[in-house]
N, C-alpha and C. Protein backbone atom coordinates (compact mmCIF):
# COMPACT_ATOMS: atom_id res chain seq x y z
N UNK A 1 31.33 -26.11 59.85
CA UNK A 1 30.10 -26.11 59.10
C UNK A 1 28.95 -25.79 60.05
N UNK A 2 28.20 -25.30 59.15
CA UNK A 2 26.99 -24.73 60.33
C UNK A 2 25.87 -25.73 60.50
N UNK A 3 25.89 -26.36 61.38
CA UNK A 3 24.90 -27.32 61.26
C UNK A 3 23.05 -27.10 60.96
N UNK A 4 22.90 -26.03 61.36
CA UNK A 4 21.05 -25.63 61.41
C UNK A 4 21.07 -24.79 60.02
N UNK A 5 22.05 -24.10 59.49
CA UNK A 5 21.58 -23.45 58.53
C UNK A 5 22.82 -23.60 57.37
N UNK A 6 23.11 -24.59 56.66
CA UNK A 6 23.75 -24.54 55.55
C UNK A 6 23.73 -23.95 54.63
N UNK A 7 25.35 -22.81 54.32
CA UNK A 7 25.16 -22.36 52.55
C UNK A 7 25.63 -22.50 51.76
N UNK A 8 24.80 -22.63 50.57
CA UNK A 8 25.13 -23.49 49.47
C UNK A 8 25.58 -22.11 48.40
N UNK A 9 26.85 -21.79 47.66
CA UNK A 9 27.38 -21.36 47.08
C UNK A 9 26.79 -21.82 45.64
N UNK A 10 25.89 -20.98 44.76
CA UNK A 10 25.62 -21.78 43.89
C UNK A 10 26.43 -20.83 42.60
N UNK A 11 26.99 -21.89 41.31
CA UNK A 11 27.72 -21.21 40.64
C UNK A 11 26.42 -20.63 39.37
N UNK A 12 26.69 -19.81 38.45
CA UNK A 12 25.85 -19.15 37.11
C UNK A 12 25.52 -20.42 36.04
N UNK A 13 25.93 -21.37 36.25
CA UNK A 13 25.84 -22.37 35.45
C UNK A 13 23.94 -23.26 36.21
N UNK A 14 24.32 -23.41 37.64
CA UNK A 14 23.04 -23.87 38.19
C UNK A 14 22.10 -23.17 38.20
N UNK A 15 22.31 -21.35 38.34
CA UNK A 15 21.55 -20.64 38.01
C UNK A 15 20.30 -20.75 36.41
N UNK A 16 21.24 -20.65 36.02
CA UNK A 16 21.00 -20.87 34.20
C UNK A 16 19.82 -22.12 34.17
N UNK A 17 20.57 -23.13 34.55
CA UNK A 17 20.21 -24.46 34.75
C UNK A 17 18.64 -24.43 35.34
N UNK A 18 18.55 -23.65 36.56
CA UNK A 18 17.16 -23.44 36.92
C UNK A 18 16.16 -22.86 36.20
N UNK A 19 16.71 -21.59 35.68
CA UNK A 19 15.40 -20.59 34.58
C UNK A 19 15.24 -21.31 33.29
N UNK A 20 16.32 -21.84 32.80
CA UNK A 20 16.07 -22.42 31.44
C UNK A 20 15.43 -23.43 31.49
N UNK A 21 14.73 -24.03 31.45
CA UNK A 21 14.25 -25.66 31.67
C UNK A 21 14.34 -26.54 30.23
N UNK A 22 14.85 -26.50 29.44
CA UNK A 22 15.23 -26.76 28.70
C UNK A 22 16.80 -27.52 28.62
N UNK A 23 17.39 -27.01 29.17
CA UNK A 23 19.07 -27.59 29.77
C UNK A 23 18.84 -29.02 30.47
N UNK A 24 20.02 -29.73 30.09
CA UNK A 24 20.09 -30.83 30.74
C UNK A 24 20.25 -30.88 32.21
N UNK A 25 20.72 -29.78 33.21
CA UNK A 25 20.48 -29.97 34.16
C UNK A 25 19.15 -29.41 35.40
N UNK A 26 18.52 -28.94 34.34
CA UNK A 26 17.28 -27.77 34.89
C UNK A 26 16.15 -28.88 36.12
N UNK A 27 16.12 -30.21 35.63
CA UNK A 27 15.52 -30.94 36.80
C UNK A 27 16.62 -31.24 38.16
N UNK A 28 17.59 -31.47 38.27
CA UNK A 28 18.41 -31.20 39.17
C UNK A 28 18.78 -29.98 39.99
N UNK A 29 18.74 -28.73 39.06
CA UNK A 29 19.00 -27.63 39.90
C UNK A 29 17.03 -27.29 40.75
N UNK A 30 16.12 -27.32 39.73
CA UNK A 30 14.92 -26.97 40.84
C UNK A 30 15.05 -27.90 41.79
N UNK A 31 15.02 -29.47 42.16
CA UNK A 31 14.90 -29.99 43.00
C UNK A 31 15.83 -29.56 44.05
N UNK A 32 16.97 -29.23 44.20
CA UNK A 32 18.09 -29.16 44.40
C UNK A 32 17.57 -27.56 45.51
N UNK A 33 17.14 -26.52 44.22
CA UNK A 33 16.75 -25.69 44.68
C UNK A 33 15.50 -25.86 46.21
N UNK A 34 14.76 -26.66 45.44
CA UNK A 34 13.04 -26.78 46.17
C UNK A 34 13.68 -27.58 47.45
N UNK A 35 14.55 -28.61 47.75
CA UNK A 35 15.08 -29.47 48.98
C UNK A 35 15.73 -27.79 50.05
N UNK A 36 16.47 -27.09 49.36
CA UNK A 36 17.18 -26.03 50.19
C UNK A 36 16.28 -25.32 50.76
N UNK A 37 15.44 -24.57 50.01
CA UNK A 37 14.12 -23.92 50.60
C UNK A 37 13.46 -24.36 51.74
N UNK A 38 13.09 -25.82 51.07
CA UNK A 38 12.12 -26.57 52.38
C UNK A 38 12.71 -26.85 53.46
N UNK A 39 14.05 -26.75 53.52
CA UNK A 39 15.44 -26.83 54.76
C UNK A 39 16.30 -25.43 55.35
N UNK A 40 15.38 -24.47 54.73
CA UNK A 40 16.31 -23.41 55.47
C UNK A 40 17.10 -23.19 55.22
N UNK A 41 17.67 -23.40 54.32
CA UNK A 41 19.40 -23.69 53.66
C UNK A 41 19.32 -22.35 53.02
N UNK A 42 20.65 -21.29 52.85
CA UNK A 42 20.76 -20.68 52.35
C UNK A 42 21.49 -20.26 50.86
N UNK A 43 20.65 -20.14 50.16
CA UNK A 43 20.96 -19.83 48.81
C UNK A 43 22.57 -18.32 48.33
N UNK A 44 23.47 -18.56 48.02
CA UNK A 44 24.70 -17.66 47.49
C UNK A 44 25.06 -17.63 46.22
N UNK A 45 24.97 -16.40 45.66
CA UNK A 45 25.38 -16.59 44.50
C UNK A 45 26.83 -15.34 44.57
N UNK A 46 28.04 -15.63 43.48
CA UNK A 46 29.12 -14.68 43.47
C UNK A 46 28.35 -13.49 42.73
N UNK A 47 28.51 -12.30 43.08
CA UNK A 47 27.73 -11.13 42.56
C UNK A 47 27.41 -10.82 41.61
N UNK A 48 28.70 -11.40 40.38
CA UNK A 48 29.04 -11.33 39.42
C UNK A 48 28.21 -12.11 38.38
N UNK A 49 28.05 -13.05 39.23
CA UNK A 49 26.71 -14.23 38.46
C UNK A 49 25.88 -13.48 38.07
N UNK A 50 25.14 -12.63 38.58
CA UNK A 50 23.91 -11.71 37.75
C UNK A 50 23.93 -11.01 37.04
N UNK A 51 25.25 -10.58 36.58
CA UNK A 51 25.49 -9.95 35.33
C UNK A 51 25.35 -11.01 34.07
N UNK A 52 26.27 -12.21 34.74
CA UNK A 52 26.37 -13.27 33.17
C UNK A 52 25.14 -13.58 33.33
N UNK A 53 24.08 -14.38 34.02
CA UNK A 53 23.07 -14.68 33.81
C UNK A 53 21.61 -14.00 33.39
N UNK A 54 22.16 -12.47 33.59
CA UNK A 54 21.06 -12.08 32.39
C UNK A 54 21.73 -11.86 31.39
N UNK A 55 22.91 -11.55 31.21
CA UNK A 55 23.06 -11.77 29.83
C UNK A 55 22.78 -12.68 28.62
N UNK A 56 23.00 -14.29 29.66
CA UNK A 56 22.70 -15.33 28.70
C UNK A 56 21.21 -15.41 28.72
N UNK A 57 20.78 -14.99 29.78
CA UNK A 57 19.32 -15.57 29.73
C UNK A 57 18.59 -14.50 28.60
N UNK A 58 18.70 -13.28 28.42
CA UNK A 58 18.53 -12.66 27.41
C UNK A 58 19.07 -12.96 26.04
N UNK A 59 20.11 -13.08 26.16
CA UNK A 59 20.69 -14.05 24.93
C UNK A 59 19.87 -15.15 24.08
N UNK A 60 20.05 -15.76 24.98
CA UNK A 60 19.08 -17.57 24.96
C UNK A 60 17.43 -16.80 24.05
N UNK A 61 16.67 -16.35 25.11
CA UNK A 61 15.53 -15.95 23.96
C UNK A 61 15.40 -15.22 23.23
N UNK A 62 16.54 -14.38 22.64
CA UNK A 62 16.44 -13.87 21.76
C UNK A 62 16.75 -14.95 20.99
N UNK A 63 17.64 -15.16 20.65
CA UNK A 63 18.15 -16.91 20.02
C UNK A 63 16.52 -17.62 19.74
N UNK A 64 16.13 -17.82 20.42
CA UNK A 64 15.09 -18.83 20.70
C UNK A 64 13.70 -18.06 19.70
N UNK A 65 13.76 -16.44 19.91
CA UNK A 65 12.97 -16.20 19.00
C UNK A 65 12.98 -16.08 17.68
N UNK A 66 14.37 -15.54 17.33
CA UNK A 66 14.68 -16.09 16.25
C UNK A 66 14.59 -17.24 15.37
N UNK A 67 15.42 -18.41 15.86
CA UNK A 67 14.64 -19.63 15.75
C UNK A 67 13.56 -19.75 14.88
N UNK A 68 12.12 -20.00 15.64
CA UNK A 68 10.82 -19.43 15.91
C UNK A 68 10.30 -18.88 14.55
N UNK A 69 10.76 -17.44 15.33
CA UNK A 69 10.06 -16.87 14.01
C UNK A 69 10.85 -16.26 12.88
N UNK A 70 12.28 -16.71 12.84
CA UNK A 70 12.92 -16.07 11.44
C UNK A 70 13.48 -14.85 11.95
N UNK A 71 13.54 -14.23 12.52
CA UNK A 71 13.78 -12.93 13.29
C UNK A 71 13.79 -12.25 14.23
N UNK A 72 14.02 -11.63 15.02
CA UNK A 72 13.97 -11.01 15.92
C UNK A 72 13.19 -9.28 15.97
N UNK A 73 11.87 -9.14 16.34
CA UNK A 73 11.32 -7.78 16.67
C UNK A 73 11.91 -7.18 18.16
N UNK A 74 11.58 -5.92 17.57
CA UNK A 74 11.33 -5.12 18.86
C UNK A 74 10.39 -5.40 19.62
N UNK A 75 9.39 -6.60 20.18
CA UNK A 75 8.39 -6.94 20.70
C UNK A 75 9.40 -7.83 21.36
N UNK A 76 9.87 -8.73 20.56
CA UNK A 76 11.08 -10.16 20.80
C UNK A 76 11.69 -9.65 22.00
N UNK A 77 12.56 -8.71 21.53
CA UNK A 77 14.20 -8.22 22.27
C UNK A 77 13.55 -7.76 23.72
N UNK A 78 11.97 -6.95 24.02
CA UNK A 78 12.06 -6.36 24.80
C UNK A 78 11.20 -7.45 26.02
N UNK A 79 10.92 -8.32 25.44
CA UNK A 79 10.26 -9.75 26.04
C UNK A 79 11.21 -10.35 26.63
N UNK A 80 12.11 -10.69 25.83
CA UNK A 80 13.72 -11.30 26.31
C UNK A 80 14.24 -10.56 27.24
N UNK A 81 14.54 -9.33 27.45
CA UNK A 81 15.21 -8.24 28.36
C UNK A 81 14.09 -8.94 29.38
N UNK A 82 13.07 -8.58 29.69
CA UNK A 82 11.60 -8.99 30.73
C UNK A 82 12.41 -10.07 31.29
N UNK A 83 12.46 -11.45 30.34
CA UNK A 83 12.66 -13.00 31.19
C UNK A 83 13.92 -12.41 31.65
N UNK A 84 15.05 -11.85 31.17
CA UNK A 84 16.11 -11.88 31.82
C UNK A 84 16.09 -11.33 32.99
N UNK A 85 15.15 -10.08 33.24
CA UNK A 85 15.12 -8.87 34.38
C UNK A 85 14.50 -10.09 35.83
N UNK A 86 13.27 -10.59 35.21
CA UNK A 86 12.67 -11.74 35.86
C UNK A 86 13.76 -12.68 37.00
N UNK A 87 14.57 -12.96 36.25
CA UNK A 87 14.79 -14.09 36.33
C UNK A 87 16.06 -13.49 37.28
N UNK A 88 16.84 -12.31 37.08
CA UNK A 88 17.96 -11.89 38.11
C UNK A 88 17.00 -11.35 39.45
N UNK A 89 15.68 -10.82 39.48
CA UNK A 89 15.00 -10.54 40.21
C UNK A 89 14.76 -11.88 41.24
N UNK A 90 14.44 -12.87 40.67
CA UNK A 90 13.95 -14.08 41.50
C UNK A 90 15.55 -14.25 42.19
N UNK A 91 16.43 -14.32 41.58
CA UNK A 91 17.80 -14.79 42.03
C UNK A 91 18.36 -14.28 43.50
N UNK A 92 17.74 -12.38 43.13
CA UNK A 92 17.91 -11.94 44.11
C UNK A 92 16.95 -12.04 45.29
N UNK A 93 16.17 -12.23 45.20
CA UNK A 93 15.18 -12.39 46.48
C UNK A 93 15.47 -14.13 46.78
N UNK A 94 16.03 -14.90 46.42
CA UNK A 94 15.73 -15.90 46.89
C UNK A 94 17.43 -16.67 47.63
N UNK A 95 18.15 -15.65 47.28
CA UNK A 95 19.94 -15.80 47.56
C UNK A 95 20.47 -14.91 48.12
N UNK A 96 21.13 -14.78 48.89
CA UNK A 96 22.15 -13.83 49.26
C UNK A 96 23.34 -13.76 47.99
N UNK A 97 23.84 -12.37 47.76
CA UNK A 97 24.69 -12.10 46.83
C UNK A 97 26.18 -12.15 47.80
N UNK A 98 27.18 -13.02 47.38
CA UNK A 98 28.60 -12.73 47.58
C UNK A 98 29.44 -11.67 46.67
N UNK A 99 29.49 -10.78 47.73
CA UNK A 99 30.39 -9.54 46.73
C UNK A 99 31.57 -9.93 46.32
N UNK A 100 31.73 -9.58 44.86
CA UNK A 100 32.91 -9.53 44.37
C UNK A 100 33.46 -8.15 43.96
N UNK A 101 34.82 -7.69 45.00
CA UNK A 101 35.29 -6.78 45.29
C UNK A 101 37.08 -6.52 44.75
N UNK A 102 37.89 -5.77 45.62
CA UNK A 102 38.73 -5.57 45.45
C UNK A 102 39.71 -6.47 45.87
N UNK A 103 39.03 -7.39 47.43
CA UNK A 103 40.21 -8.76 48.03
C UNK A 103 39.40 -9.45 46.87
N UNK A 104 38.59 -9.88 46.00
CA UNK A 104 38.03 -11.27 45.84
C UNK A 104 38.98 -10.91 43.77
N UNK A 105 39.20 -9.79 43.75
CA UNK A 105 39.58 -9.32 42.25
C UNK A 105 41.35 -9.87 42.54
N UNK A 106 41.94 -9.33 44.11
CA UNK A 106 43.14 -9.46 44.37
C UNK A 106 43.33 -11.09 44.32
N UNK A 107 42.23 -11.62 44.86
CA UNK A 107 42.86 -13.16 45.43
C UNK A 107 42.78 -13.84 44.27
N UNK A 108 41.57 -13.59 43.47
CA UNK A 108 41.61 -14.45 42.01
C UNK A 108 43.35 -14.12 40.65
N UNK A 109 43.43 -12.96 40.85
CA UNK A 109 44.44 -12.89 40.70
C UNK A 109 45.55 -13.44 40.78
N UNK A 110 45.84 -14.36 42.02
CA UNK A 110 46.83 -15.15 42.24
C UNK A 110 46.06 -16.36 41.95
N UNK A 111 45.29 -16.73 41.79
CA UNK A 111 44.66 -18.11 41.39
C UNK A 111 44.98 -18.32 39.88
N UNK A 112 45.86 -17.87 39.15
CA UNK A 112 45.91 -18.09 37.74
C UNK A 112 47.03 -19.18 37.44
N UNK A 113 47.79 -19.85 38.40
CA UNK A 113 48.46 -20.73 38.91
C UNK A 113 47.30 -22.72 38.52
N UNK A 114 46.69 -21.97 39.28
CA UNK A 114 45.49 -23.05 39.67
C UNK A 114 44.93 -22.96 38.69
N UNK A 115 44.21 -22.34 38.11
CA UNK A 115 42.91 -22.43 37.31
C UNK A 115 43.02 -21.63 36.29
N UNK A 116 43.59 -20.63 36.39
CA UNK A 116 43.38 -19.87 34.74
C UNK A 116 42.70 -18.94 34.33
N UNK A 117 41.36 -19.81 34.95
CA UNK A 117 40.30 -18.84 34.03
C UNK A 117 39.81 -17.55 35.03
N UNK A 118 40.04 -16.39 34.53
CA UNK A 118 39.42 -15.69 35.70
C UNK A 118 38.27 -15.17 36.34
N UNK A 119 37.24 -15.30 35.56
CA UNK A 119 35.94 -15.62 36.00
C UNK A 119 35.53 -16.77 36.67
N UNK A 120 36.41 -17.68 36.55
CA UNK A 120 36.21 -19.16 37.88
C UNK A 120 37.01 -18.48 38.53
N UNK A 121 37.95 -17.79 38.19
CA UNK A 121 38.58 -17.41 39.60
C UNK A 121 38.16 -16.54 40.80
N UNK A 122 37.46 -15.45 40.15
CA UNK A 122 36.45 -14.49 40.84
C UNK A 122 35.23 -15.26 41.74
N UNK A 123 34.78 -16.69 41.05
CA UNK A 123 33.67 -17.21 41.61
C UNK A 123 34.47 -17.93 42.94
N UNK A 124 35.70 -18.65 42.61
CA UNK A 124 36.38 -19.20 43.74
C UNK A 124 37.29 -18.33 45.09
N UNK A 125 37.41 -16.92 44.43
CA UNK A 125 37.59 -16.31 45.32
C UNK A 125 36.17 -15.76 46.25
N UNK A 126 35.46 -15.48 45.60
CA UNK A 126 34.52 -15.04 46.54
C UNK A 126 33.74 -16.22 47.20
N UNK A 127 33.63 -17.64 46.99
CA UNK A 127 33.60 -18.64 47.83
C UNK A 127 34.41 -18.87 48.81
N UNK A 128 35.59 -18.95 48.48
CA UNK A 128 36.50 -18.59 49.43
C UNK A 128 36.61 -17.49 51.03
N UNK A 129 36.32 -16.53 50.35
CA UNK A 129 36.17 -15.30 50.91
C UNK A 129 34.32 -15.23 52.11
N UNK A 130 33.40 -16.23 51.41
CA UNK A 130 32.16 -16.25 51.67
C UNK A 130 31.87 -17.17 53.08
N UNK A 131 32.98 -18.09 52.61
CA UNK A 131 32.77 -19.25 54.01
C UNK A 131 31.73 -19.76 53.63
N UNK A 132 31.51 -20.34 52.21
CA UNK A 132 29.90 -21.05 52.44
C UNK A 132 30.68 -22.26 52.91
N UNK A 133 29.30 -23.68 53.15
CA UNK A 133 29.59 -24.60 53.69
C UNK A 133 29.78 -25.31 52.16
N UNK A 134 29.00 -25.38 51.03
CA UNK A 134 29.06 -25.85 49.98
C UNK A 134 29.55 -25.00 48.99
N UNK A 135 29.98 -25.33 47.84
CA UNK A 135 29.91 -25.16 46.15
C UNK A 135 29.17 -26.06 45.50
N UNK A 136 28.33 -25.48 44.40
CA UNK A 136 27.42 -26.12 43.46
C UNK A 136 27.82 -26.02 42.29
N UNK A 137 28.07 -26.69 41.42
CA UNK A 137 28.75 -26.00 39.56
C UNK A 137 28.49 -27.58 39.32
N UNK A 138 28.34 -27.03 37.40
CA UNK A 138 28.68 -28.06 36.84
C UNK A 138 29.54 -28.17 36.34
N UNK A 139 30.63 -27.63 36.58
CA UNK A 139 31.67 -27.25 35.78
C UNK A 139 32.58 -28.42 36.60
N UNK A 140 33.09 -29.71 35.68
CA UNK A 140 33.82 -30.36 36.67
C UNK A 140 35.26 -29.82 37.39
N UNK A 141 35.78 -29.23 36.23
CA UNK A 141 36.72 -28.84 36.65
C UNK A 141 37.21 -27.75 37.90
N UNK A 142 36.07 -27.08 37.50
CA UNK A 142 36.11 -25.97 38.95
C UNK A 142 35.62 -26.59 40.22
N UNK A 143 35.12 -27.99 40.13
CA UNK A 143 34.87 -28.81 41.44
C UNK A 143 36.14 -28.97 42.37
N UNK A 144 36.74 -28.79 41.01
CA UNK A 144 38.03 -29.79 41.68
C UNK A 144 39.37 -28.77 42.21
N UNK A 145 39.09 -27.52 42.18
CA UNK A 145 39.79 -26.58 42.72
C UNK A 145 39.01 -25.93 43.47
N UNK A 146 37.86 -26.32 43.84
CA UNK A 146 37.31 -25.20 44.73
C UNK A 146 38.23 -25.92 45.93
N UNK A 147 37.66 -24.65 47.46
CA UNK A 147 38.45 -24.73 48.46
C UNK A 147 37.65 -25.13 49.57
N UNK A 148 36.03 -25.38 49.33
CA UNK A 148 35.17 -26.36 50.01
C UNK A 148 34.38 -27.97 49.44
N UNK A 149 33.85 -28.25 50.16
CA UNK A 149 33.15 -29.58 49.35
C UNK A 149 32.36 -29.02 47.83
N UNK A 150 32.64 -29.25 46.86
CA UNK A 150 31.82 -29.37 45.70
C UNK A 150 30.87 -30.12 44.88
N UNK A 151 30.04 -29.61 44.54
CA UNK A 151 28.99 -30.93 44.37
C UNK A 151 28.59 -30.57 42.65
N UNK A 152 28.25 -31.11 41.83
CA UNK A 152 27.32 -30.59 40.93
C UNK A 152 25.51 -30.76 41.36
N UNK A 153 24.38 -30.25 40.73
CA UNK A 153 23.06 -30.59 41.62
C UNK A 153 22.95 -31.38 42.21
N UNK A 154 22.82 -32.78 40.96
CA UNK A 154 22.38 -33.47 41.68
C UNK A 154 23.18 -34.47 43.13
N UNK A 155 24.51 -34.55 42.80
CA UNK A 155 25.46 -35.27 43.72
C UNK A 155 24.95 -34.22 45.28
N UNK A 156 24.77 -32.86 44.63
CA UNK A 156 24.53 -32.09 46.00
C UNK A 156 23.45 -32.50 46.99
N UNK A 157 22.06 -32.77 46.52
CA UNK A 157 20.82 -32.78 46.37
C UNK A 157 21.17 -34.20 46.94
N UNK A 158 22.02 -35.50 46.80
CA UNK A 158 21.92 -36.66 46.88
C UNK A 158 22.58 -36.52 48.37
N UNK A 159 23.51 -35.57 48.21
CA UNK A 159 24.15 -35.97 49.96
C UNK A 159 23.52 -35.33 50.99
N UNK A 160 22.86 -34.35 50.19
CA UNK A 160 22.10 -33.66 51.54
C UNK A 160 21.22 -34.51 51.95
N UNK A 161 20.36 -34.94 51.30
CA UNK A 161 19.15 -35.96 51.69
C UNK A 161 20.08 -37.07 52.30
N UNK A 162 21.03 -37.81 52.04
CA UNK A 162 21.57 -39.00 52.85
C UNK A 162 22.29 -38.23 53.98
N UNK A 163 22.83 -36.95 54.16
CA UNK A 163 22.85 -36.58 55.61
C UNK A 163 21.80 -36.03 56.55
N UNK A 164 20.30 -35.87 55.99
CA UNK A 164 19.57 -35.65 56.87
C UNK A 164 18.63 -36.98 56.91
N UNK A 165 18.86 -37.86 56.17
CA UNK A 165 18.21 -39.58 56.92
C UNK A 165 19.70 -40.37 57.79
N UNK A 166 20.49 -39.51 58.21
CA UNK A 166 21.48 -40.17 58.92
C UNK A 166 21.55 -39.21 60.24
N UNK A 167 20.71 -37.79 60.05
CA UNK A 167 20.43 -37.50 61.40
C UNK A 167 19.41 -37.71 62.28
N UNK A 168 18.39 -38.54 61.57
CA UNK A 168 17.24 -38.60 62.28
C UNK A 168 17.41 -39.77 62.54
């Protein structure tokens, strides 16, 4: 583990979790987020995450305008596309992207043993493949097959702070 600069593997679920604030975990992932920042810590996301997360995040307000107002305009849809563009934009400037490639397509591949699903598998191969020091998800189950320490936010957010009042 790298001691001066830790990275935190974050899965599309914490992502989500951050832009939406509305989600039950959206105060856990900013703090979570805002502690890494103020520590140098480096932000990872699997590549692939920015495809699903604008999708949902475009999703979500269209949904949401609907809702709202009974319908969805062409004003709506192209507002929604905006938060989504937004929001993979911030992702990328503020994370390094883990490519998901041809070893991370091969290795998930054999992970169907383990886990099944192959979009956790793609995320656990390219963690794998990434060497972060952490995984972040809320997904319990994919905690429990990843192949480094896993945290969901806040458990993450809780140990980091009790390992940096145990280094000083």
């Amino acid at each position: 583990m790298n001691e001066k600069n830790l990275v935190l593997l974050l899965d599309t679920n914490i992502w989500l979790d951050l832009y939406l604030e509305y989600r039950p975990g959206h105060g856990a992932a900013k703090a979570l987020m805002d502690f890494a920042e103020d520590e140098n810590m480096t932000k990872a996301y699997a590549s692939v995450a920015a495809k699903d997360m604008f999708y949902v995040i475009c999703s979500e307000m269209k949904r949401l305008a609907r809702e709202e107002k009974g319908g969805l305009s062409q004003a709506d849809a192209l507002a929604a596309r905006s938060v989504a563009w937004g929001c993979v934009r911030n992702m990328i400037q503020n994370a390094v992207a883990v490519p998901v490639g041809e070893p991370q397509v091969w290795l998930a591949s054999h992970y169907e043993d383990l886990h099944g699903d192959f979009e956790d598998d793609l995320v656990l191969a390219a963690l794998e493949t990434s060497k972060a020091d952490f995984f972040v998800t809320n997904d319990e189950v994919l905690r429990g097959k990843a192949p480094t320490g896993a945290f969901d936010a806040a458990d993450m957010l809780a140990y980091l702070r009790m390992r940096d009042e145990a280094a000083v």
